[in-house]
Protein backbone atom coordinates (compact mmCIF):
# COMPACT_ATOMS: atom_id res chain seq x y z
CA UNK A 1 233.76 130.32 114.67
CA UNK A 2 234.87 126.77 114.93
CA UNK A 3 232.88 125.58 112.01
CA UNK A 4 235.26 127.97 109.79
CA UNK A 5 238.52 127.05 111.71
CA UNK A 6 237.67 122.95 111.23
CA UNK A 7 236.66 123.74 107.45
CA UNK A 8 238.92 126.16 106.24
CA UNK A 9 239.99 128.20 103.33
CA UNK A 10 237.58 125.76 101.81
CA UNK A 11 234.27 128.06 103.44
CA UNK A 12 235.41 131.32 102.02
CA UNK A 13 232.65 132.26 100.31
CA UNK A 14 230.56 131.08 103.39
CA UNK A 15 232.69 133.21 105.59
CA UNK A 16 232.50 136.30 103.28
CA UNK A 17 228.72 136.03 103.28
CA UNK A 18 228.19 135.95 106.63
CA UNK A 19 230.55 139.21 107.08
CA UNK A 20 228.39 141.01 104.29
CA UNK A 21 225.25 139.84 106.32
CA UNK A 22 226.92 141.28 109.43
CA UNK A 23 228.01 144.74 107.86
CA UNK A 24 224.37 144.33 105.54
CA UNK A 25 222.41 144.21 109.11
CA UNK A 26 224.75 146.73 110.41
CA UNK A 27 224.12 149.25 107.73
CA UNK A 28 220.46 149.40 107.52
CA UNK A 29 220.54 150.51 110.96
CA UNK A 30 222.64 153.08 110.80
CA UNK A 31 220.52 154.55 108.11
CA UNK A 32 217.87 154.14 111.14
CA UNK A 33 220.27 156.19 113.05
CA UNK A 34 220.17 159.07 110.71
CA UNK A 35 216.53 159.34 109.81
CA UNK A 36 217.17 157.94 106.55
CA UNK A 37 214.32 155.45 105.01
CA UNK A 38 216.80 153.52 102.94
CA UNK A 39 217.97 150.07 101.77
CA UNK A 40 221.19 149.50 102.25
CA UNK A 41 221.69 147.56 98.91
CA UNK A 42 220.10 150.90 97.14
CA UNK A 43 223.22 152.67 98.10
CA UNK A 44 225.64 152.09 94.46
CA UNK A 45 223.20 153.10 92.25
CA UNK A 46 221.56 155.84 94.88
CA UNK A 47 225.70 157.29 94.99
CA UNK A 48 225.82 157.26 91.15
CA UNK A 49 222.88 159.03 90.52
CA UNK A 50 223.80 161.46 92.98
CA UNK A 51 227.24 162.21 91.97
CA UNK A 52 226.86 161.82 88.35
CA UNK A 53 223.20 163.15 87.31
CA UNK A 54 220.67 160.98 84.66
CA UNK A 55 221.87 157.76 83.62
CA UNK A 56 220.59 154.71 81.74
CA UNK A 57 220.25 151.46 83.36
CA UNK A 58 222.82 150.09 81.26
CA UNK A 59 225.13 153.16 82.51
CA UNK A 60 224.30 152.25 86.04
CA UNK A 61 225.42 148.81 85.57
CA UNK A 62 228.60 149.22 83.96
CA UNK A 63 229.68 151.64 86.45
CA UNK A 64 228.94 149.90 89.74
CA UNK A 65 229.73 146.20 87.85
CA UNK A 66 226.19 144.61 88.28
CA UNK A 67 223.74 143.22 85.70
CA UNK A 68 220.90 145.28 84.40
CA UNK A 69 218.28 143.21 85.66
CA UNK A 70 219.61 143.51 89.30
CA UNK A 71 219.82 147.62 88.49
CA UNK A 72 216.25 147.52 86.67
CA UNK A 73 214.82 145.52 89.88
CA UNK A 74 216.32 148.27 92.07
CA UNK A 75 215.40 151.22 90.25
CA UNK A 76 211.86 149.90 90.58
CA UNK A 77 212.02 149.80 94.68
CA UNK A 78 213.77 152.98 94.14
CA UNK A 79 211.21 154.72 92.15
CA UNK A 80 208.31 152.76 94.19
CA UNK A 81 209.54 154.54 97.23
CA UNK A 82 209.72 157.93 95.39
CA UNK A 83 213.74 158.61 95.39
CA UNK A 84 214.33 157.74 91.26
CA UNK A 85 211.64 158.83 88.39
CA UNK A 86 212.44 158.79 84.77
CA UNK A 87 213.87 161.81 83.15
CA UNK A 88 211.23 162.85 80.27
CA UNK A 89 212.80 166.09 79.60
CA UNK A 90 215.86 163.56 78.27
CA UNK A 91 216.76 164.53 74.44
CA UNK A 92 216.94 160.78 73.13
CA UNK A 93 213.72 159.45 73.88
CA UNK A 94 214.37 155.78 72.79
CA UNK A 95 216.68 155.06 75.83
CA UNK A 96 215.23 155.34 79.54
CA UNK A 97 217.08 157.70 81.35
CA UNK A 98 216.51 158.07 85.48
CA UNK A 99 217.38 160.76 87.20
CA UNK A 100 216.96 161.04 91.23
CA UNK A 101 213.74 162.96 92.17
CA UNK A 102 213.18 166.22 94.76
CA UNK A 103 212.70 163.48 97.58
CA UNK A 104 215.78 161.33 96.43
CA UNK A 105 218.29 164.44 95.81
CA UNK A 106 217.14 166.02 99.68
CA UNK A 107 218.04 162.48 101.19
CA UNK A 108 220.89 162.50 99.11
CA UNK A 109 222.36 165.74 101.17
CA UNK A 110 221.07 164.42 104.27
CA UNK A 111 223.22 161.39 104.39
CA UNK A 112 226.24 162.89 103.36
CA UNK A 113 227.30 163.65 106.89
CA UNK A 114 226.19 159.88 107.72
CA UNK A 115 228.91 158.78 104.79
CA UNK A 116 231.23 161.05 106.45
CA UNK A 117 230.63 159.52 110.25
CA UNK A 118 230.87 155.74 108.37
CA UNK A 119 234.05 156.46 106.39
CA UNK A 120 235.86 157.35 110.06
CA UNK A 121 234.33 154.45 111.26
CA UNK A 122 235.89 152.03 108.78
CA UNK A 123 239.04 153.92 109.49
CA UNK A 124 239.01 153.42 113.08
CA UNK A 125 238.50 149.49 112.65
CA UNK A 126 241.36 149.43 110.02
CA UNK A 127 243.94 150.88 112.48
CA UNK A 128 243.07 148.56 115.31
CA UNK A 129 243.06 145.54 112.65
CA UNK A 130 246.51 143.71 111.81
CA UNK A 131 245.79 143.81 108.26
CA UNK A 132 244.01 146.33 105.80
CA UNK A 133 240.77 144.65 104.70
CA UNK A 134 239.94 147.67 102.13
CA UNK A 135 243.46 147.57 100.45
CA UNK A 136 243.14 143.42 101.03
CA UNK A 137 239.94 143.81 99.03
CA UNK A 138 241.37 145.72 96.08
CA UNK A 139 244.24 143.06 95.70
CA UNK A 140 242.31 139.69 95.31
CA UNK A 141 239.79 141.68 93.27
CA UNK A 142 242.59 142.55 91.10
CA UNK A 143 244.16 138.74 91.31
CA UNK A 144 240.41 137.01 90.59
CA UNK A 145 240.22 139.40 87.39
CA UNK A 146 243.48 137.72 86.33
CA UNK A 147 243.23 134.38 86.88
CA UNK A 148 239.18 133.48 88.51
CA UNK A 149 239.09 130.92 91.77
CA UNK A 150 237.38 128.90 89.64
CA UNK A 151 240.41 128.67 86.77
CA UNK A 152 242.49 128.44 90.30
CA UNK A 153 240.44 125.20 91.35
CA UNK A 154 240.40 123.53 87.95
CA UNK A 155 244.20 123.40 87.62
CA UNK A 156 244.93 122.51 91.36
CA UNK A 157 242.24 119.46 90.59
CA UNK A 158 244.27 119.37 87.09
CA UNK A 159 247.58 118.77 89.13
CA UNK A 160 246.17 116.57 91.54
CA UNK A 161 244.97 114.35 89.08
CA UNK A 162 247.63 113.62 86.95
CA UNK A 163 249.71 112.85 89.54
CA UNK A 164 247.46 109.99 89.70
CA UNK A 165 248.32 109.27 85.74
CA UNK A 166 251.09 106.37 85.38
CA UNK A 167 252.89 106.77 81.95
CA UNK A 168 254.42 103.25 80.78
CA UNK A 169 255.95 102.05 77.61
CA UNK A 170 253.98 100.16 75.16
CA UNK A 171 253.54 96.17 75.02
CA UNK A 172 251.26 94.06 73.74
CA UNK A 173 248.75 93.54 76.28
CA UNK A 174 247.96 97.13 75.35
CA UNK A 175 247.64 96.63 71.66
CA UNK A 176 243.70 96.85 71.78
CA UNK A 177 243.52 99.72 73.72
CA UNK A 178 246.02 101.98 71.42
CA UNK A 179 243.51 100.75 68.46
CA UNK A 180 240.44 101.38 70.31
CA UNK A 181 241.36 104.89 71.64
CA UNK A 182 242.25 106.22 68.23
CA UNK A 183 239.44 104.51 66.60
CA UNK A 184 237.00 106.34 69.30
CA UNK A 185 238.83 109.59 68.74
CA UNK A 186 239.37 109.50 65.07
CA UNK A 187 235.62 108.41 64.24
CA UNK A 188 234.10 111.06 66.29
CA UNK A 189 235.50 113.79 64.10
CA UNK A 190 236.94 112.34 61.14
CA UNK A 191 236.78 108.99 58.87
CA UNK A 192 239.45 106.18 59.52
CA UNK A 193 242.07 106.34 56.36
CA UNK A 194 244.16 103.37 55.01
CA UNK A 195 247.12 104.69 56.96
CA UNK A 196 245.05 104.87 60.16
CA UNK A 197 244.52 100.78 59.30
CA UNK A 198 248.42 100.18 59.00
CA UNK A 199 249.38 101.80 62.50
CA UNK A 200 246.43 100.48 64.42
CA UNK A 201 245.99 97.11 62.85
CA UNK A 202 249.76 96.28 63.00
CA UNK A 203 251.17 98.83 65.88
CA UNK A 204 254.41 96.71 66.61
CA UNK A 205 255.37 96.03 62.56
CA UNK A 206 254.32 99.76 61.82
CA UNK A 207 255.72 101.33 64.32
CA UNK A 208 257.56 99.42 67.16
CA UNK A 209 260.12 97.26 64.74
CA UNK A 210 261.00 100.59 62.75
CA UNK A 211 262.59 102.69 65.33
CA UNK A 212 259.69 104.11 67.19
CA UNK A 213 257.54 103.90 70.47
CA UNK A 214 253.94 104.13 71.58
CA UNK A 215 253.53 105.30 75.31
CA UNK A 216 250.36 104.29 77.33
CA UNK A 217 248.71 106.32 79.94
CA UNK A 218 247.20 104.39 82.60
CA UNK A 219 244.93 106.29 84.88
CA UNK A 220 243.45 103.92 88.12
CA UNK A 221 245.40 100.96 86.39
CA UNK A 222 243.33 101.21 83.02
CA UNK A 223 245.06 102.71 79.66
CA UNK A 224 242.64 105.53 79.01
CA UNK A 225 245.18 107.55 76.43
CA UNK A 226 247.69 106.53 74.22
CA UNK A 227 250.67 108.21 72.20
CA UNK A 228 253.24 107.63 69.01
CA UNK A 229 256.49 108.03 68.77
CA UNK A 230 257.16 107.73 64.89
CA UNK A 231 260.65 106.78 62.79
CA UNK A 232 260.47 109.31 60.12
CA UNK A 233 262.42 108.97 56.70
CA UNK A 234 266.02 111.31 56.54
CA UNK A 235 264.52 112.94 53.35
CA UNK A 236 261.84 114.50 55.34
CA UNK A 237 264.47 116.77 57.41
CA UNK A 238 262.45 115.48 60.43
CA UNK A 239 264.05 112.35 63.08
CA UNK A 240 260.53 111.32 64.30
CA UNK A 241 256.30 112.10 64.30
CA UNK A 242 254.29 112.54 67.00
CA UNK A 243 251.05 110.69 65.70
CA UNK A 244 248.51 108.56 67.69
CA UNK A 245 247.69 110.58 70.12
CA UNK A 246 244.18 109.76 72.18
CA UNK A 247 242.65 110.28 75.40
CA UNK A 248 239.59 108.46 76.38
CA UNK A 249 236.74 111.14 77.22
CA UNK A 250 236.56 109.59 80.26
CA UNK A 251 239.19 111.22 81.74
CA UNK A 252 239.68 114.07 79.81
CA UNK A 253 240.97 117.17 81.83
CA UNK A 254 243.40 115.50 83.40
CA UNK A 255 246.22 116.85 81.91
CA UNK A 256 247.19 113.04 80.38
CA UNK A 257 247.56 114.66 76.86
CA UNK A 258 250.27 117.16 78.50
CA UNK A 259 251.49 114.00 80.15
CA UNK A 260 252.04 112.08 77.10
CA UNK A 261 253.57 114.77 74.71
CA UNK A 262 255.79 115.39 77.24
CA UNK A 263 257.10 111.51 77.57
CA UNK A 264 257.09 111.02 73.61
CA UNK A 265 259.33 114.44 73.18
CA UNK A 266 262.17 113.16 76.32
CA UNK A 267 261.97 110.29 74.12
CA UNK A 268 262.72 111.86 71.25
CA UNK A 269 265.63 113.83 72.64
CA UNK A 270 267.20 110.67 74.43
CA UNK A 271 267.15 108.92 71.37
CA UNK A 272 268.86 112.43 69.71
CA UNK A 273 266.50 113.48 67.91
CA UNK A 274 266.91 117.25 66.48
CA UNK A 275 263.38 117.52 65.02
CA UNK A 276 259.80 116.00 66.08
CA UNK A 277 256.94 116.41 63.61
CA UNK A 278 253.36 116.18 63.49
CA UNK A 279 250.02 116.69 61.66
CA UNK A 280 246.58 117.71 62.78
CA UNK A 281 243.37 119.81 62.16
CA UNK A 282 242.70 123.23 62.94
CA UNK A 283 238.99 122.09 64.11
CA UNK A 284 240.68 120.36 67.10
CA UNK A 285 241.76 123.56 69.16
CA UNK A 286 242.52 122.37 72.14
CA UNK A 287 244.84 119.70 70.69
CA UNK A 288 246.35 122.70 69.12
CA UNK A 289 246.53 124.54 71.93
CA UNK A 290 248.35 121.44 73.63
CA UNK A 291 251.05 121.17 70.65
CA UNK A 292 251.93 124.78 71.19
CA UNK A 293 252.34 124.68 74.71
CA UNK A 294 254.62 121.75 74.02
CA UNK A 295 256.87 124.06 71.63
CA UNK A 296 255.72 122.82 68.82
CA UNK A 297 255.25 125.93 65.66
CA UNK A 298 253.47 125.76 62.69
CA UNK A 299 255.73 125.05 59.45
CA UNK A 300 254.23 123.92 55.70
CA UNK A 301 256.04 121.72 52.69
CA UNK A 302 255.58 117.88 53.25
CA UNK A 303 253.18 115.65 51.58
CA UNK A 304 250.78 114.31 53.94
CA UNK A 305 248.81 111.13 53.69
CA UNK A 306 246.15 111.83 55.23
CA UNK A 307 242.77 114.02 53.80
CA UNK A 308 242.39 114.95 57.29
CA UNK A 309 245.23 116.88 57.47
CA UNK A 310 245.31 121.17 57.40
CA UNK A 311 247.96 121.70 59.62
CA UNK A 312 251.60 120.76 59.91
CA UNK A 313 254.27 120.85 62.54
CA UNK A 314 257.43 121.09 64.19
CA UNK A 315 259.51 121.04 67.49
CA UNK A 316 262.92 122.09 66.91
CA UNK A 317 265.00 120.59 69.66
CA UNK A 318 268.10 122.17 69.66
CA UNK A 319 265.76 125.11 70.50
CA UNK A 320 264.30 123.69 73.66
């Protein structure tokens, strides 16, 4: 059709329904053909039933991968048109067990030539098709399990986005937004400490003048997350901390906390640096998350200033 050809990959799922309306319309008339008063969408829990005997709802929905309520709603069209009844000669009577009844388990042997004539069907049309559908099927069933379209989407959008992120160095103009990020961020989880005060109040003194850097994310012109770069003391075995780090909520999900670890640690190697530090709270998982997928691993020993503090660590350069 030319409305999927103009659209595109983008219409799968419209183009997938329209095939399962196609085969959908299809099959309820070849049950038509056979003699068979049947529902097409019966058919996976109509086949279990048959093949495997009694079975609980719950049973019937693990094994054909629907939910219960879609199984309960069919059983009830099922047993409403007299091919499922409930099993009372079951031994545990606390769980409802459905079995297929006379009626249900003669149709069941009647179609089985009609499954037969469908499966050579399906056959046929895969031989004069370039490409398997069925085996095409069981692959991006098996990819979507790993890794869903929707997980697919979010990191393509992800990608897209932060190409869209400028990182820049720090200079004053930015001064109130470094403060005002980490005051938003620290505030929302935590209280602001006196040595919050000395790096926001007085980034350049604190921070600039003593060997380190503070990197500025700018997303659509406007610094929306911020990051430290930190001189640390010899005694501490460590070269520099990465500290101040805050992304506006705004545009969280765009990867601009990637982004700026990323800049401060290149940083911190072209200025030689062997060992990057930093502190943080186990309540903020994804920032954890973040720090280990920047290399960083969790090490204990220094005396923190902050109460804040539960967690401590370390990228080892030389390493990486």
């Amino acid at each position: 059709m030319e409305f999927f050809n103009t659209v595109g990959k983008a219409a799968l799922g419209s183009r997938l329904r329209l095939m399962t309306a196609t085969v959908t319309d299809d099959a309820a008339k070849i049950y038509e053909l056979y003699g068979a008063d049947f529902v097409p969408k019966w058919f996976p829990v109509f086949f279990v039933l048959g093949h495997d005997g009694e079975k609980t709802i719950t049973e019937i929905a693990t094994d054909i991968g629907h939910s219960q309520p879609s199984v309960s709603k069919i059983i009830k069209e099922m047993t409403k048109a007299g091919l499922v009844e409930e099993n009372t000669t079951a031994q545990d009577k606390r769980r409802t067990v459905v079995t297929l009844s006379p009626k249900g388990v003669i149709l069941s042997k009647n179609i089985a030539q009609q499954c037969i004539d469908v499966a050579v069907a399906i056959e046929g049309l895969i031989s004069e098709a370039n490409h398997n559908l069925w085996e095409a099927l069981e692959e991006w069933e098996f990819l979507l399990e790993q890794k869903s379209l929707l997980r697919r989407v979010n990191e393509e959008k992800k990608l897209r986005e932060s190409k869209e992120v400028k990182i820049v160095d720090y200079s004053p103009e930015y001064h109130s937004a470094f403060k005002a990020l980490n005051e938003e961020w620290i505030s929302n989880y935590f209280e602001i400490e006196e040595t919050d005060r000395k790096a926001l109040d007085n980034a350049e003194d604190y921070i600039i003048k003593k060997g380190g850097k503070i990197f500025v994310a700018l997303y659509e012109g406007e610094p929306l997350g911020v990051c430290a770069l930190i001189k640390m003391d010899a005694s501490t075995g460590y070269d520099y901390e990465l500290a101040k780090m805050a992304v506006s909520p705004k545009v969280q999900g765009k990867n601009i906390g990637w982004l700026l670890g990323q800049a401060v640690i290149e940083s911190a190697r072209t200025l030689g640096a062997k060992k990057v530090y930093l502190e943080s709270n186990t309540i903020l998982k994804p920032a954890i998350n973040l720090y280990h997928k920047l290399g960083f691993e969790k090490v204990t020993g220094l005396a923190t200033p902050y109460k804040r503090c539960n967690i401590q660590m370390e990228l080892d350069l030389n390493q990486k």
